[in-house]
N, C-alpha and C. Protein backbone atom coordinates (compact mmCIF):
# COMPACT_ATOMS: atom_id res chain seq x y z
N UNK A 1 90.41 87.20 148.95
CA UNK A 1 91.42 86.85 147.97
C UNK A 1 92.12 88.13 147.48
N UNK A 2 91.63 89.50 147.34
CA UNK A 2 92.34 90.38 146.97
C UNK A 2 92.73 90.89 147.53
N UNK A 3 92.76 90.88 148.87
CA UNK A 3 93.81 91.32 150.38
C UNK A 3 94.83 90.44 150.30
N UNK A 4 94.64 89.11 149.76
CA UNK A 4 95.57 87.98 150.08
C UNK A 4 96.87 88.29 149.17
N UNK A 5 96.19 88.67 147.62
CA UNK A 5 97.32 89.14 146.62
C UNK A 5 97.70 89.83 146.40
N UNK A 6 97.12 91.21 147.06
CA UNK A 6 97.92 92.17 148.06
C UNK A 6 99.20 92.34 148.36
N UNK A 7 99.10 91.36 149.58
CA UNK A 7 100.08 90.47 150.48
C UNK A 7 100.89 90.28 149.54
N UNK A 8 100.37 89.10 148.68
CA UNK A 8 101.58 88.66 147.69
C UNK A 8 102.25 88.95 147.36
N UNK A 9 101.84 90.05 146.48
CA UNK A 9 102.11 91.35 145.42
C UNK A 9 103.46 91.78 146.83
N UNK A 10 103.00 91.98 147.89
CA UNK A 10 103.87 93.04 148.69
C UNK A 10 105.06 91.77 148.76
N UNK A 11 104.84 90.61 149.24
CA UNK A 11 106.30 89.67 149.62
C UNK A 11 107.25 89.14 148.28
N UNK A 12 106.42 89.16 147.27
CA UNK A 12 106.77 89.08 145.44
C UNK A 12 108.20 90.46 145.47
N UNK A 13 107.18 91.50 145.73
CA UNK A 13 108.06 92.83 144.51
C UNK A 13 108.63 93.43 145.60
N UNK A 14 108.56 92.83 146.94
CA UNK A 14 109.13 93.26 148.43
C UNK A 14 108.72 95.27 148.18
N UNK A 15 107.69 95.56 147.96
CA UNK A 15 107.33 96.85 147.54
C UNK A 15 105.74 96.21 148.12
N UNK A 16 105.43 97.75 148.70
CA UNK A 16 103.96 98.23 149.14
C UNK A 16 102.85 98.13 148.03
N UNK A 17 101.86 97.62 147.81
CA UNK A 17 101.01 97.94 146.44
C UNK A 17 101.11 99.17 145.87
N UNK A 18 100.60 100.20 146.60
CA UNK A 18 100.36 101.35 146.27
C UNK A 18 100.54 102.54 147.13
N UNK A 19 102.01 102.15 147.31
CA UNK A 19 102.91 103.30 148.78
C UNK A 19 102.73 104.31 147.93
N UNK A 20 102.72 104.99 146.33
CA UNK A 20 102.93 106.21 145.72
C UNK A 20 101.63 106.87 145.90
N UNK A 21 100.48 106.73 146.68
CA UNK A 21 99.23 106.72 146.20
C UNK A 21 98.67 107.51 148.09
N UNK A 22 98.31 108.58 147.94
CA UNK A 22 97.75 109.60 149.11
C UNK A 22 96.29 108.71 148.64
N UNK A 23 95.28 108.60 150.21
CA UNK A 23 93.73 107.43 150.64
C UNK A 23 93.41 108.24 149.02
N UNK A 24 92.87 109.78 148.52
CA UNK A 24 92.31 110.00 147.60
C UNK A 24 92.53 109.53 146.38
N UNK A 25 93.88 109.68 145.83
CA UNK A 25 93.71 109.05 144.76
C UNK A 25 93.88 107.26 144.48
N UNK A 26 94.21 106.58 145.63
CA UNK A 26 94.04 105.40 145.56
C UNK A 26 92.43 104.96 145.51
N UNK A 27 91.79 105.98 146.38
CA UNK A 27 90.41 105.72 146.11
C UNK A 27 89.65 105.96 144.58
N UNK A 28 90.57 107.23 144.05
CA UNK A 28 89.84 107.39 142.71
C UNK A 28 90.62 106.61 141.28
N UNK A 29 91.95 105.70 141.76
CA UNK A 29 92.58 105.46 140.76
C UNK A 29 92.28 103.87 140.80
N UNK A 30 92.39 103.25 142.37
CA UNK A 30 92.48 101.44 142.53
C UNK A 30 90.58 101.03 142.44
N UNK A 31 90.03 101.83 143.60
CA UNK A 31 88.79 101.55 143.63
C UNK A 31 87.81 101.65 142.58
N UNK A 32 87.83 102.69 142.43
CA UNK A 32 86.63 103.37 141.80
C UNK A 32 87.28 103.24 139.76
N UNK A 33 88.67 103.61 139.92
CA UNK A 33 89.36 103.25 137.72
C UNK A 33 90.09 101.69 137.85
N UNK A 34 90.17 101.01 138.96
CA UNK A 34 90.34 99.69 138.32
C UNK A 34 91.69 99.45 138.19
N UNK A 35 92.92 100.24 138.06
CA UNK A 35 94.14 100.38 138.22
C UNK A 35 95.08 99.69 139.16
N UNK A 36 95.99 98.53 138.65
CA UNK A 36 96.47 98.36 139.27
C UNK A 36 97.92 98.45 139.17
N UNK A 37 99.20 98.07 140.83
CA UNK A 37 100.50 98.11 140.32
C UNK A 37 100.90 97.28 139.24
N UNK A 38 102.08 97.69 138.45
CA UNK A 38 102.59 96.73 137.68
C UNK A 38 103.09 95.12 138.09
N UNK A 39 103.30 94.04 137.65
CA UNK A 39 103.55 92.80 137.96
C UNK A 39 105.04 92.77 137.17
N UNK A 40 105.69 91.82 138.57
CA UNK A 40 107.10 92.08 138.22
C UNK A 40 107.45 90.93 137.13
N UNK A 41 107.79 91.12 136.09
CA UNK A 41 108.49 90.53 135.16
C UNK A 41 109.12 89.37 134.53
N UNK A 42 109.91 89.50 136.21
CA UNK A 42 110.57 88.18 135.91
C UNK A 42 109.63 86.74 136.65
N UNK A 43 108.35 87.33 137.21
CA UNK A 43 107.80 85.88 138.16
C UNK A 43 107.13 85.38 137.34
N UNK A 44 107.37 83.93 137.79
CA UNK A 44 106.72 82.64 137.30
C UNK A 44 105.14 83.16 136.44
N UNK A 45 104.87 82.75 135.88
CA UNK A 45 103.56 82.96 134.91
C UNK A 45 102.50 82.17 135.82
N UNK A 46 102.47 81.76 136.55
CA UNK A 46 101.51 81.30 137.84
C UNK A 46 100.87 82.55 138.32
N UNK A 47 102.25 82.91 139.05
CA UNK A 47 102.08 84.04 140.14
C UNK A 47 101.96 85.15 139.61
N UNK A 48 102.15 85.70 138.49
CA UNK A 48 101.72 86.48 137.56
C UNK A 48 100.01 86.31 137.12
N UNK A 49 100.02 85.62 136.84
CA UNK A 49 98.33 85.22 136.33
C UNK A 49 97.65 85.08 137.48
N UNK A 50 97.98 84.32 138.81
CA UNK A 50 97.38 84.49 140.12
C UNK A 50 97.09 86.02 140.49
N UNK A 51 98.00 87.02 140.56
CA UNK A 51 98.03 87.85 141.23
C UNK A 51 96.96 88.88 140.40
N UNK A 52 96.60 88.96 139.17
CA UNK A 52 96.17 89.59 138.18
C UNK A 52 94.61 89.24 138.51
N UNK A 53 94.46 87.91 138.88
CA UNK A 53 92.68 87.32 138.53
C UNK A 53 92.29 87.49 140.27
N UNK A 54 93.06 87.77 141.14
CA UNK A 54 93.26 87.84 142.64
C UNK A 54 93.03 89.66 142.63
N UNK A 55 93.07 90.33 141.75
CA UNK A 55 92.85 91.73 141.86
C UNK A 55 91.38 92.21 141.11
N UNK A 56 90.78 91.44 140.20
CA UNK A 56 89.64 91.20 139.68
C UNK A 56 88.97 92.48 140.44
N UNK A 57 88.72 93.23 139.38
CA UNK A 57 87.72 94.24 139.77
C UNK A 57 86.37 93.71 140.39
N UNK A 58 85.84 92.37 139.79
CA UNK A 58 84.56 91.47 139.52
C UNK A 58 84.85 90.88 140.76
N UNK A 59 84.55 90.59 141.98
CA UNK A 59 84.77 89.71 143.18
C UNK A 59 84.21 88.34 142.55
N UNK A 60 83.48 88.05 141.64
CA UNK A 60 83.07 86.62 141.57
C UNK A 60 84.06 86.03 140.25
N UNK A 61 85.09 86.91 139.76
CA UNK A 61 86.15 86.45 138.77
C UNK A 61 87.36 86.31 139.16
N UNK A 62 87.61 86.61 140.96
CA UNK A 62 88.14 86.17 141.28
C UNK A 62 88.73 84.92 141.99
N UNK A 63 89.96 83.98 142.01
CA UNK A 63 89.79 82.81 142.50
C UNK A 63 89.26 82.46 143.71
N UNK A 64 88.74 81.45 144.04
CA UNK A 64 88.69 80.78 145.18
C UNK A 64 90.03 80.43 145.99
N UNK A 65 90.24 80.93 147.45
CA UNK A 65 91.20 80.62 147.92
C UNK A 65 92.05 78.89 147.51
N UNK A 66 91.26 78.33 147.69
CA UNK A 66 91.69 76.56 147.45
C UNK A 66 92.54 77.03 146.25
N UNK A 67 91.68 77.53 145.01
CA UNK A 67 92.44 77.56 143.80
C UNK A 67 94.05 78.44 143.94
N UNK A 68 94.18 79.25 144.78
CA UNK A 68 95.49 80.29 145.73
C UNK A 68 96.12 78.75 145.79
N UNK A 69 96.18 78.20 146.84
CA UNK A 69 96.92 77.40 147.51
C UNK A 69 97.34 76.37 145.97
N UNK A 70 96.70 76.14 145.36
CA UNK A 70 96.93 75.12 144.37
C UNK A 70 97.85 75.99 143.12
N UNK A 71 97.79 76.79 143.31
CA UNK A 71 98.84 77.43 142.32
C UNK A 71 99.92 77.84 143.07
N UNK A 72 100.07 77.70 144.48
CA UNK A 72 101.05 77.97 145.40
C UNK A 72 101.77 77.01 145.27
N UNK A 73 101.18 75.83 145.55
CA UNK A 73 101.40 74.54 145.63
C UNK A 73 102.51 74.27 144.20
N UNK A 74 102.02 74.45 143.30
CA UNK A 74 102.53 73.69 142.00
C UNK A 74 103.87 74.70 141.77
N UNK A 75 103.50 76.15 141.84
CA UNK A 75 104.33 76.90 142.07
C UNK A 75 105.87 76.57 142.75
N UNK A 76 105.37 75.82 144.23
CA UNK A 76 106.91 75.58 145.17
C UNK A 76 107.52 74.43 144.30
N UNK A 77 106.52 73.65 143.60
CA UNK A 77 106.99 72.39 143.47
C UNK A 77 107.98 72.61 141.93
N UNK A 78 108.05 73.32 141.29
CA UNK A 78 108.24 74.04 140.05
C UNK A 78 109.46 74.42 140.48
N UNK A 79 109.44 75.88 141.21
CA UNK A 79 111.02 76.07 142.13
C UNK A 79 111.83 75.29 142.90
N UNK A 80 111.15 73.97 143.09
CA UNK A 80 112.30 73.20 144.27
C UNK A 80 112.97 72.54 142.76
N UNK A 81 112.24 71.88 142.02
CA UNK A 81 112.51 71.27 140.86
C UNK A 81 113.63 72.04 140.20
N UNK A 82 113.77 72.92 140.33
CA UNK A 82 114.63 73.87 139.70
C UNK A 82 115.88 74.60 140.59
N UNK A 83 115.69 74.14 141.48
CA UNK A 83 117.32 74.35 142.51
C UNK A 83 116.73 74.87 143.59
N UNK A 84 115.28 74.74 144.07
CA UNK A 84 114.72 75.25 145.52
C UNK A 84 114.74 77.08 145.78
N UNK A 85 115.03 77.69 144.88
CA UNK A 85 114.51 78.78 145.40
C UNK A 85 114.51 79.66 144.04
N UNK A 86 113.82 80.97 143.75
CA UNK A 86 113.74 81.77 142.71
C UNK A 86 113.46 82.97 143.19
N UNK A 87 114.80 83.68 142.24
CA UNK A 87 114.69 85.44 142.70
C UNK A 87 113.44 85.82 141.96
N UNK A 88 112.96 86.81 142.23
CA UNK A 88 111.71 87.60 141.52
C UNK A 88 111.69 89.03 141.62
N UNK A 89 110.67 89.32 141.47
CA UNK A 89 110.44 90.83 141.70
C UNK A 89 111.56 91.88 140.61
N UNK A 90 112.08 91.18 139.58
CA UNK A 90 113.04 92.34 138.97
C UNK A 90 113.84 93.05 139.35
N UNK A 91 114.83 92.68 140.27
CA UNK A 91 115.61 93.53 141.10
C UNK A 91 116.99 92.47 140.81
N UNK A 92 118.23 93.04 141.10
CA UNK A 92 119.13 91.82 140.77
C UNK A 92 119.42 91.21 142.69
N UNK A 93 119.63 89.75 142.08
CA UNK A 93 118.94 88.89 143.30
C UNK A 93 120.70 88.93 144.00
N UNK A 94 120.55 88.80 145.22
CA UNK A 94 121.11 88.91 146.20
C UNK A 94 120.98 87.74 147.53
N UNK A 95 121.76 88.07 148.53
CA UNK A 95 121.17 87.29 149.62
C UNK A 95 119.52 87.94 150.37
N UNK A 96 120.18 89.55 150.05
CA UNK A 96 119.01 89.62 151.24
C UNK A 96 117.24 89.76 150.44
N UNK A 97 117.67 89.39 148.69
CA UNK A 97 116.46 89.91 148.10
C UNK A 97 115.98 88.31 147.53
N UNK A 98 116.23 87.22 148.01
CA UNK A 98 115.61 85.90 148.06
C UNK A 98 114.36 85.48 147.98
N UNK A 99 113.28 85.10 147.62
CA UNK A 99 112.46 84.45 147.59
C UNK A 99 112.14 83.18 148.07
N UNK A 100 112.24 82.40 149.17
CA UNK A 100 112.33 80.93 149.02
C UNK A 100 110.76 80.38 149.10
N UNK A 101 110.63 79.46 148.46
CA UNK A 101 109.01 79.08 148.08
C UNK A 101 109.33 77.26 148.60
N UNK A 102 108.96 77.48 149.92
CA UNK A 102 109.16 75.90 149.68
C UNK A 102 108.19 74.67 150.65
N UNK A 103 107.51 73.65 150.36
CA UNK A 103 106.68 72.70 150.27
C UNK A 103 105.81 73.41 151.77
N UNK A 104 106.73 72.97 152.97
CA UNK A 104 106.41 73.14 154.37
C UNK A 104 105.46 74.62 154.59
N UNK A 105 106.06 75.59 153.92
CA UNK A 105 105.25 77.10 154.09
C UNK A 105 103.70 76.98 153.19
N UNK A 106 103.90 76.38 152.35
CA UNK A 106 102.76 76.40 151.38
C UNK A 106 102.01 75.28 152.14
N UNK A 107 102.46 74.60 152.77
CA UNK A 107 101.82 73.36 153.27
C UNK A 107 100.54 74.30 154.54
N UNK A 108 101.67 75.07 155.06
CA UNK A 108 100.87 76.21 156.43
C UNK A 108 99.58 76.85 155.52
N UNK A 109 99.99 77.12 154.33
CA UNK A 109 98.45 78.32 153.81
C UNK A 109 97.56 77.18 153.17
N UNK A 110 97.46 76.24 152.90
CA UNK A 110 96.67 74.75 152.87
C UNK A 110 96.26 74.62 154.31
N UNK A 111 96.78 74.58 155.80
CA UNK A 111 96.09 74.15 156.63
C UNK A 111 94.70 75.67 156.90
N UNK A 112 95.43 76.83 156.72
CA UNK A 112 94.82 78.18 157.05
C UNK A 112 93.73 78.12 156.11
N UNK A 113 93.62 77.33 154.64
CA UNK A 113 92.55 77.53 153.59
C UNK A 113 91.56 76.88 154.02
N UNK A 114 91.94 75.69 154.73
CA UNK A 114 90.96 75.23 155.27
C UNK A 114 90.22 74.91 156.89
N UNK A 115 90.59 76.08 157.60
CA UNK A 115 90.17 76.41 158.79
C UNK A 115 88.87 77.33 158.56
């Protein structure tokens, strides 16, 4: 799960977790002090609160994948409800800086959760 929100984190803020960060001090700042990137601003309070409990220093305070997909889930269904797609990441939104969150893709990480 914290590789997964990783990921997230990277397709969210279209930014690397921790590109500013040489193996040493990511080792002495992420691993070992607990530090993480900032969370962008403007995203949904889902994916905000997902991505935060998905970085859990504690591996057993972090979610269960199922629980990922179910906040994915409610997540797309939230943005289609609302005109099918939502800029994020704090950047001013554009064509090429889009987000689209929608049923069919989330439907793919539901079949992968449960393989």
């Amino acid at each position: 799960v914290f590789s997964f929100t990783s990921l997230l984190y990277h397709m969210l803020s279209r930014r690397k977790p921790f590109e500013f960060m040489t193996p040493s001090v990511f080792l002495r700042e992420v691993c070992c002090g607990g530090n993480r990137p900032p969370l962008g601003k403007a995203w949904p309070f889902q994916l905000h609160a997902l991505v935060k409990a998905g970085w859990s220093s504690t591996a057993s305070h972090r979610p269960e994948f199922a629980e990922v997909v179910r906040v994915l889930e409610e997540t797309a269904r939230e943005v289609s409800a609302a005109g099918g797609h939502a800029f994020l990441g704090g950047r001013t939104p554009d064509a090429g800086r889009r987000l689209l969150l929608d049923p069919p893709r989330i439907q793919s990480a539901r079949s992968f959760a449960h393989e």
